[in-house]
C-alpha atoms as a PDB file:
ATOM      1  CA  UNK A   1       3.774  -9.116   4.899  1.00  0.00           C
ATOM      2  CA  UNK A   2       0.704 -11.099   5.544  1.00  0.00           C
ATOM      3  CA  UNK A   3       1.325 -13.246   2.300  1.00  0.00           C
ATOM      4  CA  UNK A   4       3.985 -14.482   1.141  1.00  0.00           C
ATOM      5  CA  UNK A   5       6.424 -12.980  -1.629  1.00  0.00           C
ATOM      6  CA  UNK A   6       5.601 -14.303  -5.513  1.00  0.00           C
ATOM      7  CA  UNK A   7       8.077 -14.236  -8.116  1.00  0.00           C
ATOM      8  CA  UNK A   8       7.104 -15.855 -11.546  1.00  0.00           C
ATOM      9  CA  UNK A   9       9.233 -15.912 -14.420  1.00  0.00           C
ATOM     10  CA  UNK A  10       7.750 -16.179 -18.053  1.00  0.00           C
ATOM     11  CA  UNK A  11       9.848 -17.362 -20.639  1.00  0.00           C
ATOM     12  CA  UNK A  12      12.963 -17.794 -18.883  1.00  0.00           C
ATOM     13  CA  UNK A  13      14.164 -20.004 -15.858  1.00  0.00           C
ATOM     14  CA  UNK A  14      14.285 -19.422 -12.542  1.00  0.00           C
ATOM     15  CA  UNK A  15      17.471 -17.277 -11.262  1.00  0.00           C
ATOM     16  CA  UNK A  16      18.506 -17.401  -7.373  1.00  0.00           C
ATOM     17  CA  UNK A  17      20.428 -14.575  -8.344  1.00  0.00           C
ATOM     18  CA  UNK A  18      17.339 -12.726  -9.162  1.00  0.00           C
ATOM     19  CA  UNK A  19      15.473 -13.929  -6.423  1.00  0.00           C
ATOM     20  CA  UNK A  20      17.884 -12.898  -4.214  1.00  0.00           C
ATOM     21  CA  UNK A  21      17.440  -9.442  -5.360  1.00  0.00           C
ATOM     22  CA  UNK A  22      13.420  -9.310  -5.450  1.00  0.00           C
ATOM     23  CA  UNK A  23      13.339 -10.573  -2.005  1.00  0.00           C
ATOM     24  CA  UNK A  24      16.046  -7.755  -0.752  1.00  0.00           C
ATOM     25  CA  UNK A  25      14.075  -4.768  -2.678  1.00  0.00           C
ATOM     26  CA  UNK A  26      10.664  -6.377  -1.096  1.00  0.00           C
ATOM     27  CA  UNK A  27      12.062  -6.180   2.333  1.00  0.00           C
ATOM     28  CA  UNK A  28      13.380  -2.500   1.798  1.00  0.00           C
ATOM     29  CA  UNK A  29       9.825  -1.877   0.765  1.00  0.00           C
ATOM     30  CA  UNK A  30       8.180  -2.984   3.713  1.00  0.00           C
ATOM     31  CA  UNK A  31      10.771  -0.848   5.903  1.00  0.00           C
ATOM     32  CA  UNK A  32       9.237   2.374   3.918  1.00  0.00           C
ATOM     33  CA  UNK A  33       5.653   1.061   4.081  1.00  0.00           C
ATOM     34  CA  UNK A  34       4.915  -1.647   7.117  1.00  0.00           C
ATOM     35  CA  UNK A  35       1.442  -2.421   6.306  1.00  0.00           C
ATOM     36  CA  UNK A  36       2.263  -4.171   2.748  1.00  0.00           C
ATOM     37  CA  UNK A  37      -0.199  -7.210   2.199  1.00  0.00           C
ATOM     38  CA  UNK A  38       1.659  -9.299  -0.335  1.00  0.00           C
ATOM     39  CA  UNK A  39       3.734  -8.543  -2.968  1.00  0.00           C
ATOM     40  CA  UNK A  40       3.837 -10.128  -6.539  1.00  0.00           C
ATOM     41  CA  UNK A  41       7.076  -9.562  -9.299  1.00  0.00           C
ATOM     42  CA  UNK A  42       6.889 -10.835 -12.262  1.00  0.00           C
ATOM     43  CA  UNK A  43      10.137 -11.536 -14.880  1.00  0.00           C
ATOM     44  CA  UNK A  44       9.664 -12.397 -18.274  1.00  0.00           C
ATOM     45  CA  UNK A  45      11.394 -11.872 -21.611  1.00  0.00           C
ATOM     46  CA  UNK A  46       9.452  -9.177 -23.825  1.00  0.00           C
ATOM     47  CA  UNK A  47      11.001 -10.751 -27.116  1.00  0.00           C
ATOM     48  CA  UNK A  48      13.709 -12.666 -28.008  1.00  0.00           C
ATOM     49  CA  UNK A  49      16.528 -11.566 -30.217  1.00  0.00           C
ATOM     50  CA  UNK A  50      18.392 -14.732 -31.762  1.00  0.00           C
ATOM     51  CA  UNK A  51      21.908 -12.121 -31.980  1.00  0.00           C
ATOM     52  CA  UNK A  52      21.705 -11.554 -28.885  1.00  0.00           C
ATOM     53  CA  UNK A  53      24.191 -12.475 -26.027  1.00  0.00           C
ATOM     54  CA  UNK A  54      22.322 -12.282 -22.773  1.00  0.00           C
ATOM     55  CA  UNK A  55      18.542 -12.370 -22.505  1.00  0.00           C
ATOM     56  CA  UNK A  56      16.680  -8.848 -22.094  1.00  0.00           C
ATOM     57  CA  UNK A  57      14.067  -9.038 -19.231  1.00  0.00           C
ATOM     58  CA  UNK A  58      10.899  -6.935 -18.010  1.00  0.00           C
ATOM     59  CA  UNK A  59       9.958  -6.570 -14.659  1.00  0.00           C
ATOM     60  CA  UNK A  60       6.561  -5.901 -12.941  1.00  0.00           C
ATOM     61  CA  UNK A  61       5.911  -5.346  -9.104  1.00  0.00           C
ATOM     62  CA  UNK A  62       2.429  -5.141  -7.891  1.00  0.00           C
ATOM     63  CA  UNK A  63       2.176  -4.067  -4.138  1.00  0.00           C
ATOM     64  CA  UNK A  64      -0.883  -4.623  -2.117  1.00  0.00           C
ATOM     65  CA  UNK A  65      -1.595  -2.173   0.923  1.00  0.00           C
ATOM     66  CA  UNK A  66      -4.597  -1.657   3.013  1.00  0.00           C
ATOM     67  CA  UNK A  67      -7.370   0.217   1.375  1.00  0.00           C
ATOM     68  CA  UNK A  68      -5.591   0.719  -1.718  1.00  0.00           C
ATOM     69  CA  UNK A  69      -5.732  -0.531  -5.401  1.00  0.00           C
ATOM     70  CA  UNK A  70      -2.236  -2.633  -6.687  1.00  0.00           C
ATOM     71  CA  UNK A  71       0.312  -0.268  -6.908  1.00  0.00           C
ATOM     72  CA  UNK A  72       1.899  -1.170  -9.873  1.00  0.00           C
ATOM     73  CA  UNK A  73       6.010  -0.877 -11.001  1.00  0.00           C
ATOM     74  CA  UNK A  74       7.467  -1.508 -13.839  1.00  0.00           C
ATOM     75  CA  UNK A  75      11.069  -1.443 -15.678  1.00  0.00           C
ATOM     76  CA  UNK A  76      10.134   0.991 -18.488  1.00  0.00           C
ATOM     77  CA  UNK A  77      13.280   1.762 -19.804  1.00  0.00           C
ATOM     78  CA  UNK A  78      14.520   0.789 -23.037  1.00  0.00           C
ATOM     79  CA  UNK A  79      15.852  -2.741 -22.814  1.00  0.00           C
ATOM     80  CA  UNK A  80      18.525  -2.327 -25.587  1.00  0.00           C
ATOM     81  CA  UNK A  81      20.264  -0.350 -22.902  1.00  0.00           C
ATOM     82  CA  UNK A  82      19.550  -2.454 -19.924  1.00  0.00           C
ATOM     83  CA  UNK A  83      20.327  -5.971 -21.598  1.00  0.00           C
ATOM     84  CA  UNK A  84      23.026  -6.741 -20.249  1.00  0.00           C
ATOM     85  CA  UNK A  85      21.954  -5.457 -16.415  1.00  0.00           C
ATOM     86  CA  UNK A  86      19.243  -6.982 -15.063  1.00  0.00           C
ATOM     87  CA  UNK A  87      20.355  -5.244 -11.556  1.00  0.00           C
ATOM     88  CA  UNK A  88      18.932  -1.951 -13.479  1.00  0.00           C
ATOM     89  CA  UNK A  89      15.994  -3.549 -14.617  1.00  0.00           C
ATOM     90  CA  UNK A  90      14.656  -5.006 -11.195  1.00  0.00           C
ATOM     91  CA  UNK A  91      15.711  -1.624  -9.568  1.00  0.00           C
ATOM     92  CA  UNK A  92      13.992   0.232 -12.073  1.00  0.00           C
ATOM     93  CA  UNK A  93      10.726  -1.401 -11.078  1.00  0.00           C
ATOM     94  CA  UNK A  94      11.097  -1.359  -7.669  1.00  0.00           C
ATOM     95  CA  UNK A  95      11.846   2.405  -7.542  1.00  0.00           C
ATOM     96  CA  UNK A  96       8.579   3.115  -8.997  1.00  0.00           C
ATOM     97  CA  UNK A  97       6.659   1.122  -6.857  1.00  0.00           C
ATOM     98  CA  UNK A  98       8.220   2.482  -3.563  1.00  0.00           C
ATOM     99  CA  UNK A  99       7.856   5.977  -5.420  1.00  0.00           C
ATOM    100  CA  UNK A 100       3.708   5.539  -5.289  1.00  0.00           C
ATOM    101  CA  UNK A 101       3.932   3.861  -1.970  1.00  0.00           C
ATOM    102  CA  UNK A 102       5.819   7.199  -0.443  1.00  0.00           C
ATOM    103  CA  UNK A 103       2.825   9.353  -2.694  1.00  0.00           C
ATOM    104  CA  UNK A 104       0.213   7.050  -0.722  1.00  0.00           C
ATOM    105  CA  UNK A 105       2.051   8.174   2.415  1.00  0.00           C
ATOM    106  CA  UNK A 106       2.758  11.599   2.035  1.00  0.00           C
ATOM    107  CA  UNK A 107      -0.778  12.145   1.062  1.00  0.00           C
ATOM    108  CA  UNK A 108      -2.476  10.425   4.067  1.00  0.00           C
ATOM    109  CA  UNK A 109       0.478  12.306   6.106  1.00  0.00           C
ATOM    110  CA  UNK A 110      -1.141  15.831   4.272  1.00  0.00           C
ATOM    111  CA  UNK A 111      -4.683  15.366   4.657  1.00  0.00           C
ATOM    112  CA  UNK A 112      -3.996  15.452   9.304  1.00  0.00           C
ATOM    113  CA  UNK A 113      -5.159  18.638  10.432  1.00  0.00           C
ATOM    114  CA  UNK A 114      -6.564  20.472  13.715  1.00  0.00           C
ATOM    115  CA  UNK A 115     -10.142  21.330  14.056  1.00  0.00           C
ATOM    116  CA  UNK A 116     -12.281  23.001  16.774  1.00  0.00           C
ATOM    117  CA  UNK A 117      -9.487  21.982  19.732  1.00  0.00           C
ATOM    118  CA  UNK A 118      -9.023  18.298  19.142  1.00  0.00           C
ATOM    119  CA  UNK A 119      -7.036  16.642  16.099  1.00  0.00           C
ATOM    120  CA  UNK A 120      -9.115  15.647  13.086  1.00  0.00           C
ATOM    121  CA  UNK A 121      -6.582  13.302  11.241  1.00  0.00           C
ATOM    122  CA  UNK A 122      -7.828  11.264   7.909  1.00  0.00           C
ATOM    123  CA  UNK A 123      -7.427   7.917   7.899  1.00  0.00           C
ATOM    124  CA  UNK A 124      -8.352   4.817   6.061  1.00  0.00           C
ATOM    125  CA  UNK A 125     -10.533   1.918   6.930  1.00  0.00           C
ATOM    126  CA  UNK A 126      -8.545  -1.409   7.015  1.00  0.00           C
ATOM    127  CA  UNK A 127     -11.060  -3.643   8.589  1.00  0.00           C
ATOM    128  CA  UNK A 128     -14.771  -3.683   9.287  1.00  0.00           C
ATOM    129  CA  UNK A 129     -17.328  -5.939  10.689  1.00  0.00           C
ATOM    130  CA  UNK A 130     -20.601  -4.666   9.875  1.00  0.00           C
ATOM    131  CA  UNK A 131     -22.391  -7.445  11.997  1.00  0.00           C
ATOM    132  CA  UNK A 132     -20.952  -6.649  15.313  1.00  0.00           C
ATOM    133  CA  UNK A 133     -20.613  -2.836  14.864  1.00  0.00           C
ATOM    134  CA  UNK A 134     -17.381  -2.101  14.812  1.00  0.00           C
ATOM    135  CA  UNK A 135     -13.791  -1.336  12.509  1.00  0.00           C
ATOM    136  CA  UNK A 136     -10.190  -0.062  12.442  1.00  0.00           C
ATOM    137  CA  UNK A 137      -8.714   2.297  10.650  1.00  0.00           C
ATOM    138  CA  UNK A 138      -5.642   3.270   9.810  1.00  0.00           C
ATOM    139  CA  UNK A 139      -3.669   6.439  10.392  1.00  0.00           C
ATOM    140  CA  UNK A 140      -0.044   6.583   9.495  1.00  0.00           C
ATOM    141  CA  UNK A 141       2.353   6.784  12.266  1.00  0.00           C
ATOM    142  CA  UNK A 142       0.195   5.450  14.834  1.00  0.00           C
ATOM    143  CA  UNK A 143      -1.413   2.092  15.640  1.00  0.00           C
ATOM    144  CA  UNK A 144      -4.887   1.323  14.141  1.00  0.00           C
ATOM    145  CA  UNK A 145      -7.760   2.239  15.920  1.00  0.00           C
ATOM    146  CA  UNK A 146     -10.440   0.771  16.814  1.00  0.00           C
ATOM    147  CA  UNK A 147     -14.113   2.376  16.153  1.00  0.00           C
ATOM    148  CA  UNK A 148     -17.861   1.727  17.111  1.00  0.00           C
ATOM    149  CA  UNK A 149     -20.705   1.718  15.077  1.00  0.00           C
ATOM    150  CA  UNK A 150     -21.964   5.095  17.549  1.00  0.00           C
ATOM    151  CA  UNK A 151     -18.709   6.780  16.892  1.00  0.00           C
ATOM    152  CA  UNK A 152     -19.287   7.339  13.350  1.00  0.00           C
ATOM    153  CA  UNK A 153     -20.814  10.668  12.880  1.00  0.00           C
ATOM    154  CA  UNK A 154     -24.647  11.634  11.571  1.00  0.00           C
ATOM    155  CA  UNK A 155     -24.832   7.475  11.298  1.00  0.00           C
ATOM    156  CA  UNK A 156     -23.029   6.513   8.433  1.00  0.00           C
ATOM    157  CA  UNK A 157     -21.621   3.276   9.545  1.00  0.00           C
ATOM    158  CA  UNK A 158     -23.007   1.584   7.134  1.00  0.00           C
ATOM    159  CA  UNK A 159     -21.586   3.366   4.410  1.00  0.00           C
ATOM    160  CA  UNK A 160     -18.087   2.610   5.435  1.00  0.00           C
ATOM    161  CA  UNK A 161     -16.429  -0.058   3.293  1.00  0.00           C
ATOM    162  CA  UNK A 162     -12.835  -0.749   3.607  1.00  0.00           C
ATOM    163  CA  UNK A 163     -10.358   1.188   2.163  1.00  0.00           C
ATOM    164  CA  UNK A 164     -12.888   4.670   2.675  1.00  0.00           C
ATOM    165  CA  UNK A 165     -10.960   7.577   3.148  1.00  0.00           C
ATOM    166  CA  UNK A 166     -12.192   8.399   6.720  1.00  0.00           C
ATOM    167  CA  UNK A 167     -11.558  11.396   9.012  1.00  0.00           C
ATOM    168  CA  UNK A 168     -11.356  10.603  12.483  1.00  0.00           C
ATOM    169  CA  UNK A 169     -10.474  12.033  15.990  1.00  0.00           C
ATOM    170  CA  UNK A 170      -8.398   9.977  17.870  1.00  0.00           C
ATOM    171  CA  UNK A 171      -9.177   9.468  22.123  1.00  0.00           C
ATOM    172  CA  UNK A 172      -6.768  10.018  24.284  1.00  0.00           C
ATOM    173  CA  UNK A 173      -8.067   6.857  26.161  1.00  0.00           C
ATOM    174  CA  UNK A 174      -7.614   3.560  24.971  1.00  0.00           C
ATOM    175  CA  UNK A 175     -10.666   0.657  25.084  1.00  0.00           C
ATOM    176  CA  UNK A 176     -10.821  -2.868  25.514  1.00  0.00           C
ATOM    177  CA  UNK A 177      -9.853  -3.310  21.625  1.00  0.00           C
ATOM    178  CA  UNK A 178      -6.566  -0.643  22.043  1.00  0.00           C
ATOM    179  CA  UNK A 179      -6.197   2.271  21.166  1.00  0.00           C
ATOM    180  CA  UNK A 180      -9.901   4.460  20.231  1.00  0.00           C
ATOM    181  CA  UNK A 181     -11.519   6.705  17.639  1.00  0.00           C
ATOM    182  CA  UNK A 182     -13.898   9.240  18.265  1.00  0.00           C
ATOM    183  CA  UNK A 183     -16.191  11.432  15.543  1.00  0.00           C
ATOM    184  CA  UNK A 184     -15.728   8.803  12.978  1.00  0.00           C
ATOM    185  CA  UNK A 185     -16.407  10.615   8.992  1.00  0.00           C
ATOM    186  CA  UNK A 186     -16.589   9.358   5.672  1.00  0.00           C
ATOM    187  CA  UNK A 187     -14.052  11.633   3.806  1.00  0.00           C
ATOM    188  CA  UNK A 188     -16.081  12.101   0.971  1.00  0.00           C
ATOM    189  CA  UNK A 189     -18.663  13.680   3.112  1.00  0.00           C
ATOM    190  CA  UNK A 190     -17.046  15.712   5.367  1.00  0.00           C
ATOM    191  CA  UNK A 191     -14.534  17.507   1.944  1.00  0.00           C
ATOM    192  CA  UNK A 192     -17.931  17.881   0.279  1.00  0.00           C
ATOM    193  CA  UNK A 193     -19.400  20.066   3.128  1.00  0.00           C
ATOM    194  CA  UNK A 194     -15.888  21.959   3.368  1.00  0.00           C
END
């Protein structure tokens, strides 16, 4: 991760025991997805019961990946029947987040595809610098690649913002910045002529 891990707790104190088990689900997370930004949890008590024994909690996990909104989880589950396991809770949370990080996947995974000989594969910008002409996007399984402001197709360079959903042909030769792309499109562009 680029930033480091937050966990806040609202209306309760801090637990190592907790912590502990945020930072363990974080790393798993980054194992599924290794391009995770930061990551923020957040623990508070939803409402206090003076009956009760042990404090129910809530949990919310925000994930932040290249060219992607937050992904969000959250314990959603009734808390009467978690109030006593805050194991279930944190879980709970974390499970849906690494859910919509494996969606994120799967659908940059489903969106590769061959065209005219050479392998058209979509892709999304991660980094651009409009000044000096150049970018790198990302394409899952493979190492970022670097593009030029001539590689983008029918001049669209500057449209590209980061995070655009990009379709790109990777070279088979490598440049001075790493590995290359070639025939550089803006995804919205190239599914609208399709």
């Amino acid at each position: 991760m680029e930033r480091q891990l937050q966990i806040t707790y609202k209306g309760l104190e801090s637990s190592p025991s907790l912590d502990a088990m945020i930072r363990e689900r974080t790393e798993r997370l980054e194992r599924h997805h290794p391009h995770v930004i930061g990551c923020r949890v957040a623990v508070e008590v939803p409402h206090r019961s003076p009956d009760s024994g042990k404090t129910a909690i809530a949990v919310a996990v925000e994930v932040e990946v290249p060219g992607r909104n937050l992904i969000v989880g959250r314990s959603d589950t009734e808390r009467r029947e978690v109030k006593n396991d805050h194991t279930a809770v944190v879980n709970r949370a974390f499970d849906a987040a690494q859910r919509q990080l494996e969606d994120s996947v799967r659908t940059q995974r489903d969106h590769a595809r061959h065209i005219d000989g050479g392998t058209l594969r979509t892709g999304q910008v991660v980094r651009i610098f409009p000044d000096a002409g150049y970018g790198f996007i990302e394409i899952v399984g493979s190492p970022d690649l670097h593009f030029t402001k001539d590689d983008v197709v029918s001049g669209g360079f500057d449209e590209i913002e980061v995070g655009a959903m990009v379709q790109v042909t990777p070279s088979p030769a490598e440049g001075p910045m790493g590995p290359r792309a070639t025939e550089v499109r803006l995804f919205t562009k190239e599914r609208a002529a399709s």
